[in-house]
C-alpha atoms as a PDB file:
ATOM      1  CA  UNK A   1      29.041   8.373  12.313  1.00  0.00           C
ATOM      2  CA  UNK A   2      29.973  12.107  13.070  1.00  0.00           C
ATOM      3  CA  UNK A   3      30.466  12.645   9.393  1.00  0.00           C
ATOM      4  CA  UNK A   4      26.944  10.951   8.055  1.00  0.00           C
ATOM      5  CA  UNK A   5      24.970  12.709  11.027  1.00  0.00           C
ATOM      6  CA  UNK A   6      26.899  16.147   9.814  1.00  0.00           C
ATOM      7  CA  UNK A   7      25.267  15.154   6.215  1.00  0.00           C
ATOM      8  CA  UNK A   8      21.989  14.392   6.589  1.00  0.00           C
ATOM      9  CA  UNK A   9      19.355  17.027   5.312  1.00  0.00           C
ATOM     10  CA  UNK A  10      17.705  19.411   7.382  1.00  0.00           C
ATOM     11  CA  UNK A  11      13.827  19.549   8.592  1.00  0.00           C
ATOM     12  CA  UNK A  12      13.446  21.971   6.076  1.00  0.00           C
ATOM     13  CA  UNK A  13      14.737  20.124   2.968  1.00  0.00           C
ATOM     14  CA  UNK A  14      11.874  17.805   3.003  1.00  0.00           C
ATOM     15  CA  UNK A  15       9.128  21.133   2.335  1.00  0.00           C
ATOM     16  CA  UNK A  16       9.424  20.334  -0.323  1.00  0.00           C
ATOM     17  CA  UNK A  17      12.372  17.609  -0.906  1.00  0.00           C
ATOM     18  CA  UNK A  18      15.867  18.652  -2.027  1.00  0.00           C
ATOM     19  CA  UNK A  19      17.748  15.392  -3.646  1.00  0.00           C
ATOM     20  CA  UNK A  20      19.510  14.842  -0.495  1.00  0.00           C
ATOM     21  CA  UNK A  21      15.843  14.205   1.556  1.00  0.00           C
ATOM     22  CA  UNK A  22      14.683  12.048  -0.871  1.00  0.00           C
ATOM     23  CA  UNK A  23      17.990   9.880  -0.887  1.00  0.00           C
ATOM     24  CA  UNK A  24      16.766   9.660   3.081  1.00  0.00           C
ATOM     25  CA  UNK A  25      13.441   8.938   2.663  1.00  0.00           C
ATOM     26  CA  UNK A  26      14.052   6.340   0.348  1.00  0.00           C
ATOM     27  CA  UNK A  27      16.557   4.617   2.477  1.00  0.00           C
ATOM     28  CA  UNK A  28      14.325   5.050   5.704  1.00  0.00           C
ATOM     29  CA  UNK A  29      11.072   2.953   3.624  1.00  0.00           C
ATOM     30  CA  UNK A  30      13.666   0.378   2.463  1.00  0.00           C
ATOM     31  CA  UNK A  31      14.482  -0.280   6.225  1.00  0.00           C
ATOM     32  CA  UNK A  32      10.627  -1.512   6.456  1.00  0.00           C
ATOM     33  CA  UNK A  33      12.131  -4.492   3.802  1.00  0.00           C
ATOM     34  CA  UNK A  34      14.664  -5.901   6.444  1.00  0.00           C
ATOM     35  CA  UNK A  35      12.553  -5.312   9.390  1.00  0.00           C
ATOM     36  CA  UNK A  36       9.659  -6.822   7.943  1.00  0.00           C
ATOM     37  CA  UNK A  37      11.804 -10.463   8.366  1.00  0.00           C
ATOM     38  CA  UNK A  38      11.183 -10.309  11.899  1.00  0.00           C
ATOM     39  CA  UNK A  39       7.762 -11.803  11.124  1.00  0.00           C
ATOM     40  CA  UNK A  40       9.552 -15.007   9.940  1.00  0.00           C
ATOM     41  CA  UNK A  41      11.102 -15.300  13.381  1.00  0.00           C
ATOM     42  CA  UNK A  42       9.275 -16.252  16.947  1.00  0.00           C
ATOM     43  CA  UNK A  43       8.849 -12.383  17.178  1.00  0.00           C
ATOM     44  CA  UNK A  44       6.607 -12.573  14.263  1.00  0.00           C
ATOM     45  CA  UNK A  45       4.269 -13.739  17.352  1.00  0.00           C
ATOM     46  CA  UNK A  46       4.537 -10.610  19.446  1.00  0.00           C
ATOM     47  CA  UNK A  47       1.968  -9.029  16.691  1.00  0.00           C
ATOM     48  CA  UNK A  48      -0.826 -11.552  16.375  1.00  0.00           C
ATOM     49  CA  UNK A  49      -3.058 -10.972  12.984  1.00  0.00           C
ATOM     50  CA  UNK A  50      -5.197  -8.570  13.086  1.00  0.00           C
ATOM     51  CA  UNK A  51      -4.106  -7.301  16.150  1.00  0.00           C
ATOM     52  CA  UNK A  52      -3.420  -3.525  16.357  1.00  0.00           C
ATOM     53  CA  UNK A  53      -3.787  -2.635  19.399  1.00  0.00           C
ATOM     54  CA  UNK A  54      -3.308  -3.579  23.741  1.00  0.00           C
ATOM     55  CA  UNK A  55      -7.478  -4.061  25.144  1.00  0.00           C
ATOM     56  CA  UNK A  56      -6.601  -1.754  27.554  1.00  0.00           C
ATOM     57  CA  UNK A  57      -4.222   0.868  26.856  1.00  0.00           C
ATOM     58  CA  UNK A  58      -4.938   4.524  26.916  1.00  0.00           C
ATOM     59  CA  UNK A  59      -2.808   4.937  23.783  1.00  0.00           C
ATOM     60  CA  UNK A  60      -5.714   2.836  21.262  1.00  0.00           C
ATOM     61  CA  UNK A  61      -7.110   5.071  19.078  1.00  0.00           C
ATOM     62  CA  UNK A  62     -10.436   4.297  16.940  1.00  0.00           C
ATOM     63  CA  UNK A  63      -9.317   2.304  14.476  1.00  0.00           C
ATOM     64  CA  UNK A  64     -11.431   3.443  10.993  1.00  0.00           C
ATOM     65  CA  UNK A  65     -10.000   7.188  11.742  1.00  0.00           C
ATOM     66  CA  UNK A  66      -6.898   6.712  13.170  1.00  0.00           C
ATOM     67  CA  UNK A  67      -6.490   3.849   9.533  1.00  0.00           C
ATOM     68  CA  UNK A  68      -7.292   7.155   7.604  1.00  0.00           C
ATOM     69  CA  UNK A  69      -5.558   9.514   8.886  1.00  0.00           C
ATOM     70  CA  UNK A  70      -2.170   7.469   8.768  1.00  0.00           C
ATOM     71  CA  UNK A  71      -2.631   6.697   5.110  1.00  0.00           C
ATOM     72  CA  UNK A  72      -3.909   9.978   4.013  1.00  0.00           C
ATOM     73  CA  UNK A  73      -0.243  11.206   4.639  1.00  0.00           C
ATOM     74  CA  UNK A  74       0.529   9.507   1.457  1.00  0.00           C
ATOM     75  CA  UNK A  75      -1.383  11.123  -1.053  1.00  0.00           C
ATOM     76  CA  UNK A  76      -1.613  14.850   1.129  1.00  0.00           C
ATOM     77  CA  UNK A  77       2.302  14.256   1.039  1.00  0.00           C
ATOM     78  CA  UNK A  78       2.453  13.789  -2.281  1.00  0.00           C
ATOM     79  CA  UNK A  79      -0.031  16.068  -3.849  1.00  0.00           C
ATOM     80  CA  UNK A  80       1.778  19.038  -1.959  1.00  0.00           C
ATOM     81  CA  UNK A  81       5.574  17.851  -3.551  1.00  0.00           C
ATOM     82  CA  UNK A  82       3.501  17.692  -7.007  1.00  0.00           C
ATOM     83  CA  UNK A  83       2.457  21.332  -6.495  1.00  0.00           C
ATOM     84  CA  UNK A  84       5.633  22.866  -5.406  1.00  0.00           C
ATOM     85  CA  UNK A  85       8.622  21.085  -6.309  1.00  0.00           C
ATOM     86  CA  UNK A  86       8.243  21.209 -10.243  1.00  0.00           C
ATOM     87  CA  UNK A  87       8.360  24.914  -9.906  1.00  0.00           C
ATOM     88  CA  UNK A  88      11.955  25.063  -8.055  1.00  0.00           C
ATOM     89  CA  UNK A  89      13.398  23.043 -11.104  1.00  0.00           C
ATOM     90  CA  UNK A  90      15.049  24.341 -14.234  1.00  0.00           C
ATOM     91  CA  UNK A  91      14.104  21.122 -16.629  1.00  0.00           C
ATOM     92  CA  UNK A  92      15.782  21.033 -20.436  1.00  0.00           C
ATOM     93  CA  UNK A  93      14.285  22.905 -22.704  1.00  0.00           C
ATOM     94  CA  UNK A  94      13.154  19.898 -24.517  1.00  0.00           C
ATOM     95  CA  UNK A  95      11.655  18.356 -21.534  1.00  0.00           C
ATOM     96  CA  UNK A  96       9.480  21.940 -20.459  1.00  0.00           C
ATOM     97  CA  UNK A  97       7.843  21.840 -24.423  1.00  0.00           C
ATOM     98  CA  UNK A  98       6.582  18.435 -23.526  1.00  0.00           C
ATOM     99  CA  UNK A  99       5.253  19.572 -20.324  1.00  0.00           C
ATOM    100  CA  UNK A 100       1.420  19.739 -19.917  1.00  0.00           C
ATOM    101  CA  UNK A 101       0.113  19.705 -15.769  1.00  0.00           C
ATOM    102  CA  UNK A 102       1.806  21.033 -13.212  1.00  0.00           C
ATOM    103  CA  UNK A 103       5.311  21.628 -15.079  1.00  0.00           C
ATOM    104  CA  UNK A 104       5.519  17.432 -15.680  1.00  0.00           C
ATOM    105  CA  UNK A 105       5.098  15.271 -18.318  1.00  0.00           C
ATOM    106  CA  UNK A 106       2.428  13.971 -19.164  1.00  0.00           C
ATOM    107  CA  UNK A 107       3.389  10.353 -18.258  1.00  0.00           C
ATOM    108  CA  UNK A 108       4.273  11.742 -14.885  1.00  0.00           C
ATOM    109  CA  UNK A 109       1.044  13.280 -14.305  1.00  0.00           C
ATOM    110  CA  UNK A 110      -0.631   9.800 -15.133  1.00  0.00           C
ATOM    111  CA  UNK A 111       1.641   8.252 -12.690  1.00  0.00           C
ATOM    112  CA  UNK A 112       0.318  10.294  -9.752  1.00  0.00           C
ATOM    113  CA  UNK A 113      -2.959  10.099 -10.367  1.00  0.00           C
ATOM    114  CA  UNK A 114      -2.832   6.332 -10.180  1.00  0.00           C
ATOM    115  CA  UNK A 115      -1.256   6.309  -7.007  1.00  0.00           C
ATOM    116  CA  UNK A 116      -4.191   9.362  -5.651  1.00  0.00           C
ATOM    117  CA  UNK A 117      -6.555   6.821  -7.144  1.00  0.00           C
ATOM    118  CA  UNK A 118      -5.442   3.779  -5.034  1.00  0.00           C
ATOM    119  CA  UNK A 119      -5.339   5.653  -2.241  1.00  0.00           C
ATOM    120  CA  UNK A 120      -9.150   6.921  -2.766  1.00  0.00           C
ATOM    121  CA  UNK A 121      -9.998   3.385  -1.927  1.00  0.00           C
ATOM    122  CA  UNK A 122      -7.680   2.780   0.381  1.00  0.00           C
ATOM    123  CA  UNK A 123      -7.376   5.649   2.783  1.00  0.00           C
ATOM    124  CA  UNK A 124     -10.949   6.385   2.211  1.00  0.00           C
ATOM    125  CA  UNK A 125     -13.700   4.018   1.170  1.00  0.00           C
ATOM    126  CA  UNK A 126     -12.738   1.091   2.314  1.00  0.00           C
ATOM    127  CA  UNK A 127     -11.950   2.490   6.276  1.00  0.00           C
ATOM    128  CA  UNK A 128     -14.449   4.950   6.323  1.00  0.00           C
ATOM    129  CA  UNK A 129     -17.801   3.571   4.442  1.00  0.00           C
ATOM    130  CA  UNK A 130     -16.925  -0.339   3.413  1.00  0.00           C
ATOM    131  CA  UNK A 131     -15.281  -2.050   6.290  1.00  0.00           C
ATOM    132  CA  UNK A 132     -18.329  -2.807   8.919  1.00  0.00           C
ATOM    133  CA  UNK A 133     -15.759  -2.357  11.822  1.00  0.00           C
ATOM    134  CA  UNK A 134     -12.714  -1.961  12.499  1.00  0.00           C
ATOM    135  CA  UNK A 135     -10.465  -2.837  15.868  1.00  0.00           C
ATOM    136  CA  UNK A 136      -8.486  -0.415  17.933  1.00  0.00           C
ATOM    137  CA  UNK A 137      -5.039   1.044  16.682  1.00  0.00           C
ATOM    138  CA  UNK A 138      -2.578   1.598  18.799  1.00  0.00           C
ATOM    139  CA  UNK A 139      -0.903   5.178  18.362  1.00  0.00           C
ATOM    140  CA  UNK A 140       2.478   3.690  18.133  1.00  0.00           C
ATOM    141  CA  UNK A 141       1.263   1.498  15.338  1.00  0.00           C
ATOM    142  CA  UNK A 142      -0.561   4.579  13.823  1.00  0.00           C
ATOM    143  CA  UNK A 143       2.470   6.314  13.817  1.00  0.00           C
ATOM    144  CA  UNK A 144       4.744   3.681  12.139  1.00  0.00           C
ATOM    145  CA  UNK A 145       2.307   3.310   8.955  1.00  0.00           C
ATOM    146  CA  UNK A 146       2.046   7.119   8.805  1.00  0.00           C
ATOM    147  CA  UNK A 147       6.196   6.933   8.820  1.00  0.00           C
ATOM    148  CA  UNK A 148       5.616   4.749   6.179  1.00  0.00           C
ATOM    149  CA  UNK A 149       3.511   6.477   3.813  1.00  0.00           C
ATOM    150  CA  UNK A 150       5.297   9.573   4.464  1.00  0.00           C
ATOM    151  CA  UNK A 151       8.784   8.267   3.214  1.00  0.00           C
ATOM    152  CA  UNK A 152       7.196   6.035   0.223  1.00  0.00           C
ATOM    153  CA  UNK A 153       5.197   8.958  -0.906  1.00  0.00           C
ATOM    154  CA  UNK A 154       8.090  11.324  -0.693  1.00  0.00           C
ATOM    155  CA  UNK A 155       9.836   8.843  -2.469  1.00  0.00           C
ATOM    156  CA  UNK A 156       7.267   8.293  -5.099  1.00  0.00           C
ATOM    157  CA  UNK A 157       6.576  12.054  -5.609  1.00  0.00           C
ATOM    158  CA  UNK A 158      10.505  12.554  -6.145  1.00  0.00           C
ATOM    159  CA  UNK A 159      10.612   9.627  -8.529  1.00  0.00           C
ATOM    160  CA  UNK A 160       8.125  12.009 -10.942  1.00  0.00           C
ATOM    161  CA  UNK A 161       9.750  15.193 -10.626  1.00  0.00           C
ATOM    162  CA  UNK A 162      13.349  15.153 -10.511  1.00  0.00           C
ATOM    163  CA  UNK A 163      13.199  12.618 -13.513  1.00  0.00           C
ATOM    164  CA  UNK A 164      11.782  15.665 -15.687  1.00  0.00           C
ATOM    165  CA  UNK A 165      16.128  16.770 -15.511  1.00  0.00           C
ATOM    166  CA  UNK A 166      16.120  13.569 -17.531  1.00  0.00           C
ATOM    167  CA  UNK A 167      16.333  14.980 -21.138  1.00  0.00           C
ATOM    168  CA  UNK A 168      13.968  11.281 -21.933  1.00  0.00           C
ATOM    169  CA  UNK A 169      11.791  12.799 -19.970  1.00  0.00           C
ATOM    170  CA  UNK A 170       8.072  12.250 -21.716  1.00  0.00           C
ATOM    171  CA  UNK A 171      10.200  11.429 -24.772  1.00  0.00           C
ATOM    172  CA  UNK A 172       8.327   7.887 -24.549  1.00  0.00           C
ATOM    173  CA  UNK A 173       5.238   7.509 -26.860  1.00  0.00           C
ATOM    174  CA  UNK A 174       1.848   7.414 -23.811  1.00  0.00           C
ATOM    175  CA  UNK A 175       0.264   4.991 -25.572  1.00  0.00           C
ATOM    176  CA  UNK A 176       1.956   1.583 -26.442  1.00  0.00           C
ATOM    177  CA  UNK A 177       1.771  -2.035 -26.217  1.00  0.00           C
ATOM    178  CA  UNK A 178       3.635  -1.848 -22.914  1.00  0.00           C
ATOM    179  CA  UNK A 179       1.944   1.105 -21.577  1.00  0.00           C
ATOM    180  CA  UNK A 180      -1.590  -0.694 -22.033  1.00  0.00           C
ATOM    181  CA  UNK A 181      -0.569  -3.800 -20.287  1.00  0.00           C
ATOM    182  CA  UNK A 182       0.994  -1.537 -17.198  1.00  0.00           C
ATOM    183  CA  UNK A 183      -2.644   0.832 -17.015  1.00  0.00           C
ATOM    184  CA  UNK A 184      -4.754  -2.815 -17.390  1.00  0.00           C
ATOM    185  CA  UNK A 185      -2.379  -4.644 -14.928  1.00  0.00           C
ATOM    186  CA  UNK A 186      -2.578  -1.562 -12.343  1.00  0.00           C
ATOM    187  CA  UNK A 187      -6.573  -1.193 -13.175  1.00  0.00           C
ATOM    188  CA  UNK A 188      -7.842  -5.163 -12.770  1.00  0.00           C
ATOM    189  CA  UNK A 189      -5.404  -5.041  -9.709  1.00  0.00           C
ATOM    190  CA  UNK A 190      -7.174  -2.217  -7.952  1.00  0.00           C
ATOM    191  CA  UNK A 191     -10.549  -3.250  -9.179  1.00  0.00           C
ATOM    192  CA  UNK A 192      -9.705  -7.523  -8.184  1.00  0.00           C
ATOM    193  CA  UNK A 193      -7.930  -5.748  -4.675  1.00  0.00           C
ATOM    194  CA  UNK A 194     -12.082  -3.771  -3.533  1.00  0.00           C
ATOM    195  CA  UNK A 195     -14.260  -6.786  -5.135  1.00  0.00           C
ATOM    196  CA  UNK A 196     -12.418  -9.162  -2.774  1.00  0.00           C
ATOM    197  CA  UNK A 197     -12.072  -6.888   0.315  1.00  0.00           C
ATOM    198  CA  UNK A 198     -16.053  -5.882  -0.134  1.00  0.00           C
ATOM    199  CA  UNK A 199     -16.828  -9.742  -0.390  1.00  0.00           C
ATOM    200  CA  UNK A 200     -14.957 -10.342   3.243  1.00  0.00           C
ATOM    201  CA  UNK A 201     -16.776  -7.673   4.587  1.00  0.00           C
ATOM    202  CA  UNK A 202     -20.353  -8.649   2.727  1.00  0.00           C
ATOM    203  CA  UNK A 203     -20.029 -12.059   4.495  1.00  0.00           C
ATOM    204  CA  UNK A 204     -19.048 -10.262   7.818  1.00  0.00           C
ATOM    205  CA  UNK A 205     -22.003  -8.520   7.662  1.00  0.00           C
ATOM    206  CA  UNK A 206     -24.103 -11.727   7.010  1.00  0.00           C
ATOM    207  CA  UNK A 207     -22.302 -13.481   9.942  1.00  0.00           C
ATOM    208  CA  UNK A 208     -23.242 -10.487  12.419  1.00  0.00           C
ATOM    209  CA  UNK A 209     -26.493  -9.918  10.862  1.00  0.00           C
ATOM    210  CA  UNK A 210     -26.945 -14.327  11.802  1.00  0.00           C
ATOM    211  CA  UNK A 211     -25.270 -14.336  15.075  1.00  0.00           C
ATOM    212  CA  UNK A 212     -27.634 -11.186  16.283  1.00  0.00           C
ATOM    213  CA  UNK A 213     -30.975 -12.950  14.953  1.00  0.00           C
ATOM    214  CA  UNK A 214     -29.946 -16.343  16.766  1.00  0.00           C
ATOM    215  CA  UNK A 215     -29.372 -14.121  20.119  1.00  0.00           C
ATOM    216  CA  UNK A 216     -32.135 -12.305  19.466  1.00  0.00           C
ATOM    217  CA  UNK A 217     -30.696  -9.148  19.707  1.00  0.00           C
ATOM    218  CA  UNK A 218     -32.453  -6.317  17.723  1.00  0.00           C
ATOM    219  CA  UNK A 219     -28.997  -4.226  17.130  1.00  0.00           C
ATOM    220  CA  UNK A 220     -26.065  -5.928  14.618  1.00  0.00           C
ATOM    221  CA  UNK A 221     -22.812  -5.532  15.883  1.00  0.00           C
ATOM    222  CA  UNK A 222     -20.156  -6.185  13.505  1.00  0.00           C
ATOM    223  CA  UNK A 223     -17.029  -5.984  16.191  1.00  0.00           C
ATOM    224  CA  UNK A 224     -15.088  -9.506  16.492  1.00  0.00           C
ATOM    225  CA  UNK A 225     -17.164 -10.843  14.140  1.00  0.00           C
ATOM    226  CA  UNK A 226     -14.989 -13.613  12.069  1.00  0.00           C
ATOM    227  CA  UNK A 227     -15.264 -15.846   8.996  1.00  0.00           C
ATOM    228  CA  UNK A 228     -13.572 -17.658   6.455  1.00  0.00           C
ATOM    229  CA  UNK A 229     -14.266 -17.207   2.930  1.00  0.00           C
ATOM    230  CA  UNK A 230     -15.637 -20.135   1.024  1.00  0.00           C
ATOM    231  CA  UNK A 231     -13.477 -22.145  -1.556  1.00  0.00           C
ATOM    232  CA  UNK A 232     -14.989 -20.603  -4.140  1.00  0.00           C
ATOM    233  CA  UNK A 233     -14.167 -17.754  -7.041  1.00  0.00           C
ATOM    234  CA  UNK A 234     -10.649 -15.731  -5.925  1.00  0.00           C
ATOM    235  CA  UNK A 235     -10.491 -17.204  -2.812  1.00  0.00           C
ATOM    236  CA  UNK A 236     -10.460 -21.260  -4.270  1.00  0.00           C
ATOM    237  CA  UNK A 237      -6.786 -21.213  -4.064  1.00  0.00           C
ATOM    238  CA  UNK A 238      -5.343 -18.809  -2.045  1.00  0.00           C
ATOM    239  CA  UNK A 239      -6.968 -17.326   1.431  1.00  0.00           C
ATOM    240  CA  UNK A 240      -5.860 -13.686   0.850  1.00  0.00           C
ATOM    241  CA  UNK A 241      -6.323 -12.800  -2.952  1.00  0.00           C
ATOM    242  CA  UNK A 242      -6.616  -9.086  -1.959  1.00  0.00           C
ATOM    243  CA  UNK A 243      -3.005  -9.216  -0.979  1.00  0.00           C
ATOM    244  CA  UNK A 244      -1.970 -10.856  -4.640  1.00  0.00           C
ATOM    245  CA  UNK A 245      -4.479  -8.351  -6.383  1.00  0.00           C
ATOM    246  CA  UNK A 246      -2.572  -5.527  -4.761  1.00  0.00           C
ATOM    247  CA  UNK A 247       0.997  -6.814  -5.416  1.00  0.00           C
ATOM    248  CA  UNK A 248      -0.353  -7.257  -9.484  1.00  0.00           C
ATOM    249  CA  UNK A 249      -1.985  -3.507  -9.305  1.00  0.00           C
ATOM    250  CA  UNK A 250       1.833  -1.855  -8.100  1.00  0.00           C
ATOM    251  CA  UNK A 251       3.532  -4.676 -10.629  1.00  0.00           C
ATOM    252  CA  UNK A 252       1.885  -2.927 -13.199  1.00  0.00           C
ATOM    253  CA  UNK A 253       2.512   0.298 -11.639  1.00  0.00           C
ATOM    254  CA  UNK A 254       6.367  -0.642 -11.793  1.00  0.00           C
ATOM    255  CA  UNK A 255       5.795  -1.541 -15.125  1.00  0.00           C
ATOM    256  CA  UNK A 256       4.604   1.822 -16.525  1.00  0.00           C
ATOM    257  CA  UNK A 257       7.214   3.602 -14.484  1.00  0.00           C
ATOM    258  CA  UNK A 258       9.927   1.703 -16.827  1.00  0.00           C
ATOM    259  CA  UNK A 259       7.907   1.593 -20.387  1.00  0.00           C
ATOM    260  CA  UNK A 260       8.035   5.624 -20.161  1.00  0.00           C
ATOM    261  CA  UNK A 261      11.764   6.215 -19.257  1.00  0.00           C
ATOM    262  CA  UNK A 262      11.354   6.882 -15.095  1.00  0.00           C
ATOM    263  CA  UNK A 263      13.610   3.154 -14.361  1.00  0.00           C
ATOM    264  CA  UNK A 264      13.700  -0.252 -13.849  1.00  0.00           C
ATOM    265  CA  UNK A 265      15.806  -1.269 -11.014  1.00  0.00           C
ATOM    266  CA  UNK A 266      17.118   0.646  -7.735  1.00  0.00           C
ATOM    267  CA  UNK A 267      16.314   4.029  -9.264  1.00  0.00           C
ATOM    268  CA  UNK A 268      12.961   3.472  -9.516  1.00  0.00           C
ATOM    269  CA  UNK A 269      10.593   4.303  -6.175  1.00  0.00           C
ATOM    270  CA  UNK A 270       7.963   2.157  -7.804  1.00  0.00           C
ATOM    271  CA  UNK A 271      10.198  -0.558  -7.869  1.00  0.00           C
ATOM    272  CA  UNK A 272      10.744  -0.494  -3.929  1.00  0.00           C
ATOM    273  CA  UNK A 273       7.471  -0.264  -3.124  1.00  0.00           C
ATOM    274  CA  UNK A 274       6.905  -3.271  -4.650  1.00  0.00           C
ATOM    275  CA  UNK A 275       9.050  -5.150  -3.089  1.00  0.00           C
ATOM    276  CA  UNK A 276       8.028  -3.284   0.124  1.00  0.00           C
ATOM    277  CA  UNK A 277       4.803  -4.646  -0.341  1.00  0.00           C
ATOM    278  CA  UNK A 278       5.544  -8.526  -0.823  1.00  0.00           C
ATOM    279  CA  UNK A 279       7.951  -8.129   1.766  1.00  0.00           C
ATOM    280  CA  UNK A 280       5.921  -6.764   4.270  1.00  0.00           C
ATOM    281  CA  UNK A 281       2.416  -8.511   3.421  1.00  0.00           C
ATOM    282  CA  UNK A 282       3.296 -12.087   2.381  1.00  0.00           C
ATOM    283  CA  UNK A 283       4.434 -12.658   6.296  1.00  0.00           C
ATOM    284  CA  UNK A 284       1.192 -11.743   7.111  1.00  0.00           C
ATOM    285  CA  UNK A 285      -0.325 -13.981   5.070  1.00  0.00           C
ATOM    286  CA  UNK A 286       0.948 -16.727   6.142  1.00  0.00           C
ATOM    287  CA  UNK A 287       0.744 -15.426   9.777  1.00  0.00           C
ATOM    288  CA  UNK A 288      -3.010 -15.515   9.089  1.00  0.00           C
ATOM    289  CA  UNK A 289      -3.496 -18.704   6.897  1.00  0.00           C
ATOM    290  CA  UNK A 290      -2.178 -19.887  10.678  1.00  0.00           C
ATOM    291  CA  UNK A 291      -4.372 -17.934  12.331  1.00  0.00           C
ATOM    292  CA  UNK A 292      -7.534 -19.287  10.057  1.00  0.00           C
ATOM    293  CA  UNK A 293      -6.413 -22.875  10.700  1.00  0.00           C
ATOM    294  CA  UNK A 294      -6.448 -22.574  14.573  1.00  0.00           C
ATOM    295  CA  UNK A 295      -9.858 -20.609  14.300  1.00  0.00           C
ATOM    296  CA  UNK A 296     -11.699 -22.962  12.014  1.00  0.00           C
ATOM    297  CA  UNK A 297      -9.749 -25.893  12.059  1.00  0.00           C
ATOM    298  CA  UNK A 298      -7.637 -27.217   8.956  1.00  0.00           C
ATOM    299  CA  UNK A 299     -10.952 -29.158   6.883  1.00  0.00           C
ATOM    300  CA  UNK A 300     -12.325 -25.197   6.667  1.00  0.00           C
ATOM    301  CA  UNK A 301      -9.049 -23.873   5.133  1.00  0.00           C
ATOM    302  CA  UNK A 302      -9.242 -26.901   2.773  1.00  0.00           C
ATOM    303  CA  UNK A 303      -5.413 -26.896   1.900  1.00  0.00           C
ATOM    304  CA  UNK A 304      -5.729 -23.311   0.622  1.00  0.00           C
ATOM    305  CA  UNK A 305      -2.433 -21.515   0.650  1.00  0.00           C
ATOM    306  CA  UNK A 306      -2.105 -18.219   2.028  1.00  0.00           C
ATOM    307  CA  UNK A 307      -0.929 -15.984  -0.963  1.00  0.00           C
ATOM    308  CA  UNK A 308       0.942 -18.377  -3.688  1.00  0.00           C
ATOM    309  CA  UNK A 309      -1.087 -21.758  -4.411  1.00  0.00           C
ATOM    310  CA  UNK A 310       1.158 -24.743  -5.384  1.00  0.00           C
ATOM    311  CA  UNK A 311       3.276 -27.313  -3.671  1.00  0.00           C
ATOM    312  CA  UNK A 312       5.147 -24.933  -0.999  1.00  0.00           C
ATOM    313  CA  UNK A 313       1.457 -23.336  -0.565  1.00  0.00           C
ATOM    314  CA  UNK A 314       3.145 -19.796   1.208  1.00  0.00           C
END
């Protein structure tokens, strides 16, 4: 223990990452995998869905800014690695001719802005101007998704640069039959992942905008307002398509890491968040296919699953 402790990077190593930080950041986001199987277990109960937050500790924080803050440490994270790391490398020869932005290839560059464009939405948009409300976060919570986006985007940011030592490096032809199916995979994903989000919030909206007119209250309130999407378009089958959309946006986001040289398997940061994802989300979806059942009763679910139709219906 003395010995590991005695190796472990300094403060300073992650401003901007040396290898050895990024080895730790990786393996501190891949602990989220293993502690996300708590939700399959009775403690899985401790955090009901949707529930962020205690009613009444002093620690809540308001939930659309404290939901964009944490996540904005992602792409701030990553944008300043992007913008000072590259510069601290000596790349092959080969691989610096084939550099266009920011010392990285191409390929790279592509790569990052994909991930800055999900995060647009999702740190953003969604929180801050399509969401109608949002509940409480607790500042403990708040603090373990910004750990979270910290370490993947450190890990992400890595991926791009230290790969450029890679003499493949942007070797791989941008545009190819594999490359198309990645960006279209990645784009219907993102595009499928807001349609689906605004249409929960849409009928929010028309359930507040109902439940104020029948009270005969002249202001909307949109807090602890609930409903359950109709069987109908994306939701037919499965009760959180969002989730799916999301896991087939970062799918193909895995997928263009590998068609241009950055990895398939363990050495790729694209493929752990990934698997991050599923891991972490599909618990919850199921936690809240429960959660719709005992709110609207079984007939109003109407067998959906919660994530993958078919017989097991998870």
């Amino acid at each position: 223990m003395a010995s590991y402790l005695s190796n472990l990077p300094s403060l300073g190593e992650f401003f901007p990452p040396t290898p050895r930080a990024a080895k730790l950041a990786l393996d501190i986001f891949r602990l989220y995998i293993p502690v996300s199987i708590a939700q399959w277990t009775p403690l899985g109960r401790l955090q009901a869905m949707g529930k962020t937050s205690y009613a009444t500790s002093r620690f809540n924080l308001p939930g659309r800014y404290a939901w964009a803050a944490a996540e904005l440490v992602g792409p701030i994270n990553l944008i300043y690695i992007l913008t000072t790391l590259p510069s601290k490398l000596r790349p092959p020869p080969e691989v610096a001719t084939r550099s266009l932005v920011l010392g990285l290839p191409i390929q790279n560059v592509i790569l990052a802005c994909l991930y800055l464009l999900h995060y647009v939405n999702r740190a953003l948009v969604s929180p801050l101007y399509l969401n109608p409300s949002m509940s409480p976060i607790h500042v403990f919570v708040t603090i373990f998704m910004m750990v979270f986006q910290f370490t993947n985007s450190t890990s992400i940011a890595t991926w791009l640069v230290y790969s450029v030592l890679d003499v493949e490096a942007g070797s791989r032809p941008i545009v190819s039959f594999g490359s198309i199916i990645g960006v279209t995979m990645f784009l219907l994903g993102l595009a499928g992942n807001i349609w689906t989000e605004t249409r929960l919030y849409e009928m929010r909206r028309g359930a507040a905008r109902r439940k104020a007119k029948a009270e005969g209250k002249a202001v909307v309130t949109y807090d602890k307002v609930y409903v359950i999407p109709p069987v109908e378009g994306f939701f037919k089958h499965i009760l959180y398509p969002h989730y799916v959309l999301e896991w087939l946006e970062w799918s193909g986001y895995w997928l263009l890491g590998g068609i241009w040289g950055l990895g398939w398997g363990s050495n790729s940061a694209a493929f752990w968040f990934l698997v991050c994802e599923i891991a972490t989300m599909l618990p919850r979806a199921v936690t809240g296919r429960k959660w719709y059942e005992a709110k609207f009763g079984k007939r109003a679910v109407g067998g959906r699953a919660a994530a993958i139709p078919g017989p097991i219906k998870i």
